[in-house]
Protein backbone atom coordinates (compact mmCIF):
# COMPACT_ATOMS: atom_id res chain seq x y z
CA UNK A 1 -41.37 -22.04 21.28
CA UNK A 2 -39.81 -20.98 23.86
CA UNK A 3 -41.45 -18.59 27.12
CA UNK A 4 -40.95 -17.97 30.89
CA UNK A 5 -44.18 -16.98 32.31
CA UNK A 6 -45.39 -15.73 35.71
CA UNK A 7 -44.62 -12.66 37.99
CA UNK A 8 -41.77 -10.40 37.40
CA UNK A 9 -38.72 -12.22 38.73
CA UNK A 10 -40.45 -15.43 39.41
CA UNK A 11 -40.88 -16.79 36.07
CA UNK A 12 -40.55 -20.40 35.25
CA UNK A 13 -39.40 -21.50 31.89
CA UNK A 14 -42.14 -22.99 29.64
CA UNK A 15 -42.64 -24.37 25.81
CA UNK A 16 -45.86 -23.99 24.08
CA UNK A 17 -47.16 -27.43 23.07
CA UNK A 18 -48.82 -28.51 19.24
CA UNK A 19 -52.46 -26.80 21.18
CA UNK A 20 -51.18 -23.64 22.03
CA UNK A 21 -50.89 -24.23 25.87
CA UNK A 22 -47.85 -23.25 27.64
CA UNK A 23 -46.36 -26.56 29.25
CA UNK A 24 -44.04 -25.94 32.76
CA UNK A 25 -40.73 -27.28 31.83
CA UNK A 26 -39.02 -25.96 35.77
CA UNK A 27 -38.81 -30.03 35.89
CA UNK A 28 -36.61 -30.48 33.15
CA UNK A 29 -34.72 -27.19 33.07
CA UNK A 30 -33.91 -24.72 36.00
CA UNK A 31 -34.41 -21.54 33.50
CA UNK A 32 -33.32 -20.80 29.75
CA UNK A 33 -29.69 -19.09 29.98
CA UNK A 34 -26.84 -18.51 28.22
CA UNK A 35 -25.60 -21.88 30.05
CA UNK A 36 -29.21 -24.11 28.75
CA UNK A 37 -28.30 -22.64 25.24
CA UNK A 38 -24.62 -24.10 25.61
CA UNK A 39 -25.46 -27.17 26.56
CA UNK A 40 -26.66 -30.04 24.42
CA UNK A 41 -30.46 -29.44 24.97
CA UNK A 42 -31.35 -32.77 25.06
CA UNK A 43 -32.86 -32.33 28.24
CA UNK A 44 -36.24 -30.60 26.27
CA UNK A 45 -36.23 -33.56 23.52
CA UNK A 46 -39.47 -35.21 24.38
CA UNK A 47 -42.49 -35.87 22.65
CA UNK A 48 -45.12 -35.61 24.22
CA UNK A 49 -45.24 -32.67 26.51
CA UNK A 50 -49.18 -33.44 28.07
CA UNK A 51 -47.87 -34.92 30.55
CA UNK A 52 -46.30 -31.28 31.66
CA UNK A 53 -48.49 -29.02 33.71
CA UNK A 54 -49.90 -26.07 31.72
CA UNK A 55 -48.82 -22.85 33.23
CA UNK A 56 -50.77 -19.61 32.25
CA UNK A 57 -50.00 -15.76 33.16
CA UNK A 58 -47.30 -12.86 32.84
CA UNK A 59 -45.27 -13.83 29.72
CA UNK A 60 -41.64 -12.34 30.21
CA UNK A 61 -38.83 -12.45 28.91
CA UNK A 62 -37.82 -15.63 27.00
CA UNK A 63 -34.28 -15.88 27.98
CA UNK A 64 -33.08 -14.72 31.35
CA UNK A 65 -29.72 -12.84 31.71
CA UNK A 66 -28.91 -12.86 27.87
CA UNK A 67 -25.02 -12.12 27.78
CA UNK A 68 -25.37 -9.85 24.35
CA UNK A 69 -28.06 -8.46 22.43
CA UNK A 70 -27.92 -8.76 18.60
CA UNK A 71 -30.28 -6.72 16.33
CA UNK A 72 -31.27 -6.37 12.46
CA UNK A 73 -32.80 -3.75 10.92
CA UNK A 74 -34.37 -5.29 8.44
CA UNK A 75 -37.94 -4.07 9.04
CA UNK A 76 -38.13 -2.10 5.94
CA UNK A 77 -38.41 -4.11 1.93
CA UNK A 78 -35.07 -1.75 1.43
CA UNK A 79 -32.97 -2.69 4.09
CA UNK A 80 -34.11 -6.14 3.23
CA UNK A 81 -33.45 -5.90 -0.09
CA UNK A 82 -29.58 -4.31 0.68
CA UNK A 83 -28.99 -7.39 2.60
């Protein structure tokens, strides 16, 4: 999972690990964009992510900039069941 955590405007992009902590991933990745989710992603394909250092705060938004927006309204057993 995906999560950019710390002060408004200074988050750094972070994954949360198999134990729930939040691992600091600004090593591998310079922030999750449009342009990280374009690429390849191979640069977050490791393993073992204890080696990362945990990060803890703020959580904000999980993707910064997002060039469009969609949403579906399927919060209610009707609309769900139209679908």
């Amino acid at each position: 999972k995906l999560a950019r955590i710390g002060k408004r405007g200074s988050e750094v992009p972070a994954v949360l690990d198999r134990d729930g902590v939040h691992r600091d991933v600004s090593s591998l990745v310079s922030d999750f964009t449009p342009e990280f989710f374009a690429g390849d992603g191979k640069a977050l394909a490791i393993d073992d992510l204890s080696a990362l250092p945990a990060v803890e705060g703020r959580i904000g938004a999980p993707i910064a900039r997002p060039s469009l927006i969609l949403c579906v309204g399927l919060n209610y057993v009707d609309h769900a069941n139209e679908s």
